[in-house]
N, C-alpha and C. Protein backbone atom coordinates (compact mmCIF):
# COMPACT_ATOMS: atom_id res chain seq x y z
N UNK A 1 26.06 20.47 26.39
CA UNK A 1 26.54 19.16 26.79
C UNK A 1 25.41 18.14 26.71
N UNK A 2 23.84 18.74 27.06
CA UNK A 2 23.23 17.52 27.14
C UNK A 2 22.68 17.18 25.73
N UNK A 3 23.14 18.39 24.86
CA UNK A 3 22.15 17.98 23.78
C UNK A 3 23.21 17.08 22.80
N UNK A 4 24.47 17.03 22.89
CA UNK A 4 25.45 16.01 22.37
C UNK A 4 25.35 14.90 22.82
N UNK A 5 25.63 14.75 24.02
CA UNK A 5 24.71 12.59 24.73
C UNK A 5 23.21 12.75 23.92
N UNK A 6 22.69 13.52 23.89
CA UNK A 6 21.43 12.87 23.32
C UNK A 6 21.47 12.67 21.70
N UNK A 7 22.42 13.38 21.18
CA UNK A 7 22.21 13.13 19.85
C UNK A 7 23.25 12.60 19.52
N UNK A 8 24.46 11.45 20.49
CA UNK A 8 24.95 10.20 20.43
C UNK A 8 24.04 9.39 20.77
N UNK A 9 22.97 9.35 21.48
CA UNK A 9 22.33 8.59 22.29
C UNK A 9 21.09 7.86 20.74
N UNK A 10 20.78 8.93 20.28
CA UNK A 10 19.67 8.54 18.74
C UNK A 10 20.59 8.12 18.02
N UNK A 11 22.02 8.70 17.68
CA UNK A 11 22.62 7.62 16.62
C UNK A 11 23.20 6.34 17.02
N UNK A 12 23.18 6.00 18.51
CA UNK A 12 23.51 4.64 18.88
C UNK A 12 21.94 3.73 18.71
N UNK A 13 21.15 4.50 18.98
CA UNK A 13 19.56 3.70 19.55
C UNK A 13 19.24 3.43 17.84
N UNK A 14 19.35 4.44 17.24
CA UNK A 14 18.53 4.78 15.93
C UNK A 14 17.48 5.91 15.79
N UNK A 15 16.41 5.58 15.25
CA UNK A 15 15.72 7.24 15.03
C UNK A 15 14.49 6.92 16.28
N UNK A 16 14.12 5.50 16.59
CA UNK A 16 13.21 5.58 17.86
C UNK A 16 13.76 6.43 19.23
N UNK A 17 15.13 6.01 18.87
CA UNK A 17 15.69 6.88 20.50
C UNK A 17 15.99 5.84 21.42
N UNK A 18 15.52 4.41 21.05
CA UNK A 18 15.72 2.90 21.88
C UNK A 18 17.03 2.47 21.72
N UNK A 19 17.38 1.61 22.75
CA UNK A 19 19.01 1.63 22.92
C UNK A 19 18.96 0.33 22.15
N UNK A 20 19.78 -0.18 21.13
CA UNK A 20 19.60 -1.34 20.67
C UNK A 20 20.83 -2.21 20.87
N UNK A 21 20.87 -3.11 21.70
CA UNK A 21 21.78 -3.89 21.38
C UNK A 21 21.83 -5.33 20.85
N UNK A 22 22.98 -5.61 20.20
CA UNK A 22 23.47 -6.89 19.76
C UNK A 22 23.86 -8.01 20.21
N UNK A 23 23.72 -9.33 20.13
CA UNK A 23 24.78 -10.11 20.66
C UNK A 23 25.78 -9.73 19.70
N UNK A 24 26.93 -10.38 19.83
CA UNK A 24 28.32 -10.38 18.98
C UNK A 24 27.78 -11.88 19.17
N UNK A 25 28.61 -12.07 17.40
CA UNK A 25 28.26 -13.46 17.15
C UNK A 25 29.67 -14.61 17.38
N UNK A 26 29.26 -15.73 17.77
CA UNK A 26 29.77 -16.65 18.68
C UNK A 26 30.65 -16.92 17.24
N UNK A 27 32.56 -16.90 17.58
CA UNK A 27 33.41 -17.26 16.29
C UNK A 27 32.91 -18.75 16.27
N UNK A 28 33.47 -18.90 15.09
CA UNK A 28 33.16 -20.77 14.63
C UNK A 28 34.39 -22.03 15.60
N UNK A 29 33.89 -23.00 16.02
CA UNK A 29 34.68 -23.56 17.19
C UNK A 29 35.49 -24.50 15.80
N UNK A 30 37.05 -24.66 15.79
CA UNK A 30 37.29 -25.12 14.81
C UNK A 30 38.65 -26.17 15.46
N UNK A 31 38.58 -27.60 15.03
CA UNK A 31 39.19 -28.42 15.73
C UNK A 31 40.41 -28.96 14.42
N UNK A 32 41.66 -29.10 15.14
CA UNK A 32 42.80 -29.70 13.95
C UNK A 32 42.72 -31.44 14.63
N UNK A 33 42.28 -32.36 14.20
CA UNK A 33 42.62 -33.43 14.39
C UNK A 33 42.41 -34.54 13.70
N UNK A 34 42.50 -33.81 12.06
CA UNK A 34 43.01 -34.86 11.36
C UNK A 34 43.73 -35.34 11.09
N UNK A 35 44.89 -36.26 10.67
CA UNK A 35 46.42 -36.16 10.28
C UNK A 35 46.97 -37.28 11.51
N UNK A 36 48.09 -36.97 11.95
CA UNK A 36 49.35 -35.89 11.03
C UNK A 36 49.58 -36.64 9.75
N UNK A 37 50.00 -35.56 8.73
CA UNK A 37 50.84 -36.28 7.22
C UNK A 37 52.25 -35.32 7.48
N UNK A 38 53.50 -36.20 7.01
CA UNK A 38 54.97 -35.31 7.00
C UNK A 38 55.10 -34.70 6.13
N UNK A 39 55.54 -33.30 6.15
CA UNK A 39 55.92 -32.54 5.59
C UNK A 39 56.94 -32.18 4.83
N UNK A 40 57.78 -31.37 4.56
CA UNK A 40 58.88 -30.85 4.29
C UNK A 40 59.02 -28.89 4.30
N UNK A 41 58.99 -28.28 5.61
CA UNK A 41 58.55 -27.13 4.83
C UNK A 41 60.05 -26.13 5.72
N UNK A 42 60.79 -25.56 4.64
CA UNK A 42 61.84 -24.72 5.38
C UNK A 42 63.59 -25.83 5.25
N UNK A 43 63.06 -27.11 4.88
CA UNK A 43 64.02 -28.16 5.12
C UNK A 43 64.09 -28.51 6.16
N UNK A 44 62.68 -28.68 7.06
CA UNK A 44 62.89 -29.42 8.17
C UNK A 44 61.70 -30.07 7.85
N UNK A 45 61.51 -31.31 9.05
CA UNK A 45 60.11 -32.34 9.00
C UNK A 45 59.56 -31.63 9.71
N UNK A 46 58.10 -31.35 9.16
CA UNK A 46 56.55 -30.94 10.09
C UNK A 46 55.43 -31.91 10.41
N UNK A 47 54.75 -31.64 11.25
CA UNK A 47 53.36 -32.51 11.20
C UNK A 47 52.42 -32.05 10.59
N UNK A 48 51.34 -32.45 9.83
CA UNK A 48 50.35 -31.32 9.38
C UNK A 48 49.09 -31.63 9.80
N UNK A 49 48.33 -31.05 10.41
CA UNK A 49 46.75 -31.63 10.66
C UNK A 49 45.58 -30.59 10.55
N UNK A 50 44.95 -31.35 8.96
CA UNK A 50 43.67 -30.51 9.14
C UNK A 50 42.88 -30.28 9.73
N UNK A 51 41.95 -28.94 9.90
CA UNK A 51 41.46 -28.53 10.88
C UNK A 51 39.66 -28.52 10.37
N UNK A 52 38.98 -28.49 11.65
CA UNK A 52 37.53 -28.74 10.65
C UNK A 52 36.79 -27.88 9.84
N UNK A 53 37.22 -27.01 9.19
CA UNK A 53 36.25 -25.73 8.89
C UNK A 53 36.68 -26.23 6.78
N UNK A 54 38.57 -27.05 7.15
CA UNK A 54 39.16 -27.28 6.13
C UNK A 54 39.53 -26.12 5.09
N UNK A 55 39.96 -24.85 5.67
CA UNK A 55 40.33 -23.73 5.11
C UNK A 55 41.84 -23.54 5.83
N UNK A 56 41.86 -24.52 6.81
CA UNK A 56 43.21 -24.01 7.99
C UNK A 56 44.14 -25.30 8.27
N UNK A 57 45.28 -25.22 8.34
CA UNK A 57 46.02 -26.43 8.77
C UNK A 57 46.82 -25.91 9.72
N UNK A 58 47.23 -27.13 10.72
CA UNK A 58 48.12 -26.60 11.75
C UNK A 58 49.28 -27.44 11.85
N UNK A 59 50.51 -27.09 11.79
CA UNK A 59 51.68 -27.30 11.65
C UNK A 59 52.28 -27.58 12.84
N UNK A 60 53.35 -28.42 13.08
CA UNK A 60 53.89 -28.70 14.08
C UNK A 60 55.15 -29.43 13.82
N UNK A 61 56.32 -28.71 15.21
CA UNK A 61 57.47 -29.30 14.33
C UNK A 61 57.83 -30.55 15.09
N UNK A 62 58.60 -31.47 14.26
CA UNK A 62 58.44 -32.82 15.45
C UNK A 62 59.86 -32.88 15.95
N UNK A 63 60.53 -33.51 16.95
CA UNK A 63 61.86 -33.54 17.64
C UNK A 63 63.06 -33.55 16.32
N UNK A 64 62.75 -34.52 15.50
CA UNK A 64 64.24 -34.35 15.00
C UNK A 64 64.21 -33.51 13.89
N UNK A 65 63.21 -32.54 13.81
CA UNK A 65 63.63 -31.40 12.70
C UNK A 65 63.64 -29.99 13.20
N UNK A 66 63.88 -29.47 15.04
CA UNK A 66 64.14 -28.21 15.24
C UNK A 66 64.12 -28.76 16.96
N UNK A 67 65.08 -27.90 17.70
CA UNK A 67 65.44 -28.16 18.77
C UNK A 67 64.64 -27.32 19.51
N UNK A 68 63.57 -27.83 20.06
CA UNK A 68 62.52 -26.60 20.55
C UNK A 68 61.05 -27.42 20.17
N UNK A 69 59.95 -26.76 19.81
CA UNK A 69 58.82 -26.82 19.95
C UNK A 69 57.97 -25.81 19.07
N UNK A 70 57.51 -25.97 17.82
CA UNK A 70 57.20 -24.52 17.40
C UNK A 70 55.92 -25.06 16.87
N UNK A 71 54.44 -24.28 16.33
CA UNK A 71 53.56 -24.57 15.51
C UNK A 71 53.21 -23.10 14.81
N UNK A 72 52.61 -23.70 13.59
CA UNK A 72 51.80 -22.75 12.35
C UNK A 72 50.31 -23.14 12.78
N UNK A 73 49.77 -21.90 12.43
CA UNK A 73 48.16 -22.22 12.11
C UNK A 73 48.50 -21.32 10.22
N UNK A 74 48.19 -22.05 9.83
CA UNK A 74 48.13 -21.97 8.26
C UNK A 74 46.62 -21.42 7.37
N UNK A 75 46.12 -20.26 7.25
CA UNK A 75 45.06 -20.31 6.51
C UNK A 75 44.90 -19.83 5.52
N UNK A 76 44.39 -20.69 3.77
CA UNK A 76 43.86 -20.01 3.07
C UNK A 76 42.99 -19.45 3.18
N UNK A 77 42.40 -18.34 2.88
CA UNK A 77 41.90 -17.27 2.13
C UNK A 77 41.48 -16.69 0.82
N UNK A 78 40.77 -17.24 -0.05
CA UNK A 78 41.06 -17.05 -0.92
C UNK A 78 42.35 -16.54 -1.95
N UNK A 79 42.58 -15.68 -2.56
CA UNK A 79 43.84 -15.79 -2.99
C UNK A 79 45.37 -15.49 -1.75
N UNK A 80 44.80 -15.28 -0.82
CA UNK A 80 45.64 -14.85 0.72
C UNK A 80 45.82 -15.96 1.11
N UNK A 81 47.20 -15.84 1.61
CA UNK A 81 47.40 -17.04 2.51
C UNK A 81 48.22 -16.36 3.97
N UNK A 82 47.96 -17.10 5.20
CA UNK A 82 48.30 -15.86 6.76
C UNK A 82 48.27 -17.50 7.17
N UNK A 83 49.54 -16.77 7.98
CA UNK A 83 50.75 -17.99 8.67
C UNK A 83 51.05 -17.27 9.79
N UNK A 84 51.00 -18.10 11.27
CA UNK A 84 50.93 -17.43 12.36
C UNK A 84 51.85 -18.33 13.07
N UNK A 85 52.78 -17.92 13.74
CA UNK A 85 53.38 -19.02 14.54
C UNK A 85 54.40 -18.67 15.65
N UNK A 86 54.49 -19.83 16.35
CA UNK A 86 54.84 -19.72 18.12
C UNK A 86 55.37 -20.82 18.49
N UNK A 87 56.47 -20.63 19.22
CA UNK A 87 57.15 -21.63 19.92
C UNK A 87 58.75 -20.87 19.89
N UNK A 88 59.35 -22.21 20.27
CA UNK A 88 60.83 -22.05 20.53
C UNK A 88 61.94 -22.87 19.83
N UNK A 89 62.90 -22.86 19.73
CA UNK A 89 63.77 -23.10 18.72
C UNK A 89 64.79 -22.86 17.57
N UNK A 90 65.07 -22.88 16.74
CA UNK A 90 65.91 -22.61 15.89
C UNK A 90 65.08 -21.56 14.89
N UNK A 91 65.82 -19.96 15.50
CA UNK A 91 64.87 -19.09 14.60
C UNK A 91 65.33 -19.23 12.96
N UNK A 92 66.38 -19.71 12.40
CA UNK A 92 66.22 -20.22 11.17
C UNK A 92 65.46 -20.84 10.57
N UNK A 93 65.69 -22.25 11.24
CA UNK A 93 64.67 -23.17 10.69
C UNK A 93 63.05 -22.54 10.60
N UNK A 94 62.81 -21.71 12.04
CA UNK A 94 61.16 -21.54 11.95
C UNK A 94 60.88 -20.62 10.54
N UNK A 95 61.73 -19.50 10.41
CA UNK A 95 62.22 -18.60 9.47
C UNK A 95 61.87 -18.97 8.22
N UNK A 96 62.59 -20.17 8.05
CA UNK A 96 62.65 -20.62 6.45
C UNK A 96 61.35 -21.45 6.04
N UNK A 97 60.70 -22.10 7.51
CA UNK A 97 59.49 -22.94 7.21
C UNK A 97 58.36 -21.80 7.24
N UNK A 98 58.92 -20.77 8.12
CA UNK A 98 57.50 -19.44 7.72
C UNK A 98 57.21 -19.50 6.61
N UNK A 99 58.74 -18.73 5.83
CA UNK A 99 58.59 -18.18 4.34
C UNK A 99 58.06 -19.52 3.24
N UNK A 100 57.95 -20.79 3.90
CA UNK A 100 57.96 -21.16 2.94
C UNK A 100 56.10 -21.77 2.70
N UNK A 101 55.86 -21.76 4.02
CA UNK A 101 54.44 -21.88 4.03
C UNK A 101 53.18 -20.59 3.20
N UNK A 102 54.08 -19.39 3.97
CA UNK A 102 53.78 -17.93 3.14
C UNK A 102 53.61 -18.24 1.69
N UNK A 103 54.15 -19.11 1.10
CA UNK A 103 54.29 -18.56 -0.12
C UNK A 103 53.02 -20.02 -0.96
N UNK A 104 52.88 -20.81 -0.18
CA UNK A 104 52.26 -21.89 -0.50
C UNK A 104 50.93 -21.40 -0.86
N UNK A 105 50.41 -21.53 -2.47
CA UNK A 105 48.89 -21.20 -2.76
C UNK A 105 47.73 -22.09 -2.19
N UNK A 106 46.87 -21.52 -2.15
CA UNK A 106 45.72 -21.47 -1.51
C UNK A 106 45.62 -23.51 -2.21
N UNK A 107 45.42 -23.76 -3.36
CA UNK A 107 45.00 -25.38 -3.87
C UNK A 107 46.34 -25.70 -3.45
N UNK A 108 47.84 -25.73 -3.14
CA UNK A 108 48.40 -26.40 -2.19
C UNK A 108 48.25 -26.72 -0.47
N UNK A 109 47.53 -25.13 -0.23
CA UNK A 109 46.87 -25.97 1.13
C UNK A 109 45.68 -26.77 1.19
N UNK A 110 44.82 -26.93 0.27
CA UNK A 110 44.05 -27.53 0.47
C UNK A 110 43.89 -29.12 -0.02
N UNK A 111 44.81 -29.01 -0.50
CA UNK A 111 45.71 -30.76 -0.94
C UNK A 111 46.47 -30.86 0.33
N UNK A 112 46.94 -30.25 1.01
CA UNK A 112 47.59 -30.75 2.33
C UNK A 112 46.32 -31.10 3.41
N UNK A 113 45.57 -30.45 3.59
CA UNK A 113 44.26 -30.43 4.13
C UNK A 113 43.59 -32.07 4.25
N UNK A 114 43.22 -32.02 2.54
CA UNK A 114 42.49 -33.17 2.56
C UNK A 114 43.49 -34.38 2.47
N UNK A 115 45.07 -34.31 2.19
CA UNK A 115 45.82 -35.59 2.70
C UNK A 115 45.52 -35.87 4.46
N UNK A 116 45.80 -34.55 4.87
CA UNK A 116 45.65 -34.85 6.49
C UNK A 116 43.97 -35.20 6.93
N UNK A 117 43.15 -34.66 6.40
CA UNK A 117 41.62 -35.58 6.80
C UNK A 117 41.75 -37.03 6.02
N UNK A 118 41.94 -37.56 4.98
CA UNK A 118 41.89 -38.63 4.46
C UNK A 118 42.58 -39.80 5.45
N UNK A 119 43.68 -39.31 6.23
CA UNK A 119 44.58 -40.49 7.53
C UNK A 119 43.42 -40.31 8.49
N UNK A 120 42.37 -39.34 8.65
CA UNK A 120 41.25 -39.44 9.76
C UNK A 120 42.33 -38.58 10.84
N UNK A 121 41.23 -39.08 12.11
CA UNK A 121 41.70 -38.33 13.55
C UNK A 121 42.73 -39.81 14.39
N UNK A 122 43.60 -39.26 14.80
CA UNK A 122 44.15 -40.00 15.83
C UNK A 122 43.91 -40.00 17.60
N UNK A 123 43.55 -41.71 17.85
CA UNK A 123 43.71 -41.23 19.27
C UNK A 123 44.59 -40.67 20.17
């Protein structure tokens, strides 16, 4: 038993036998408040506002295009694109604006991006 902790103990430390630890590195703080520009995504109206890193947009649905409250965080990825979203409302509508963001290539988000930084930040 003791000689297994010790020879987890050198492959955690390394070959000195010293315990080494890391920080974990601090994620990137990333703000959406450029925009909004209107959308069309699913056949309903969205808001869109780029975010600062400009790889990510965040979506939002406004009153008269879904009865509820819903948002996307939108990110290209190189050839990947990952669509995340939350709220309440018409699971159709969110449904059809998922699939339709899903399918949006990477130089269409980033033309949505820089329309929504080009209007700047709103107070």
């Amino acid at each position: 038993m003791i000689s297994i902790f010790f020879s987890a103990a050198l492959m955690i430390g390394g070959i000195s036998g010293e315990l080494q630890l890391t920080a974990p590195a601090q994620p990137e703080k990333i703000s959406c408040l450029d925009g909004p520009v209107r959308h069309t995504f699913g056949g309903a109206p969205w808001l869109v506002f780029a975010c600062s890193d400009e790889r990510v947009m965040a979506v939002f649905s406004t009153p008269e295009g879904l009865d509820g409250s819903f948002y996307f965080i939108v990110k290209a990825d190189g050839g990947t694109t990952s669509v995340m979203g939350e709220g309440t409302g018409s699971k159709r509508v969110t449904d059809a604006a998922h699939d339709e963001l899903q399918k949006l290539p990477a130089d269409a988000i980033r033309e949505l991006i820089h329309e929504a930084k080009a209007k700047g930040s709103q107070p």
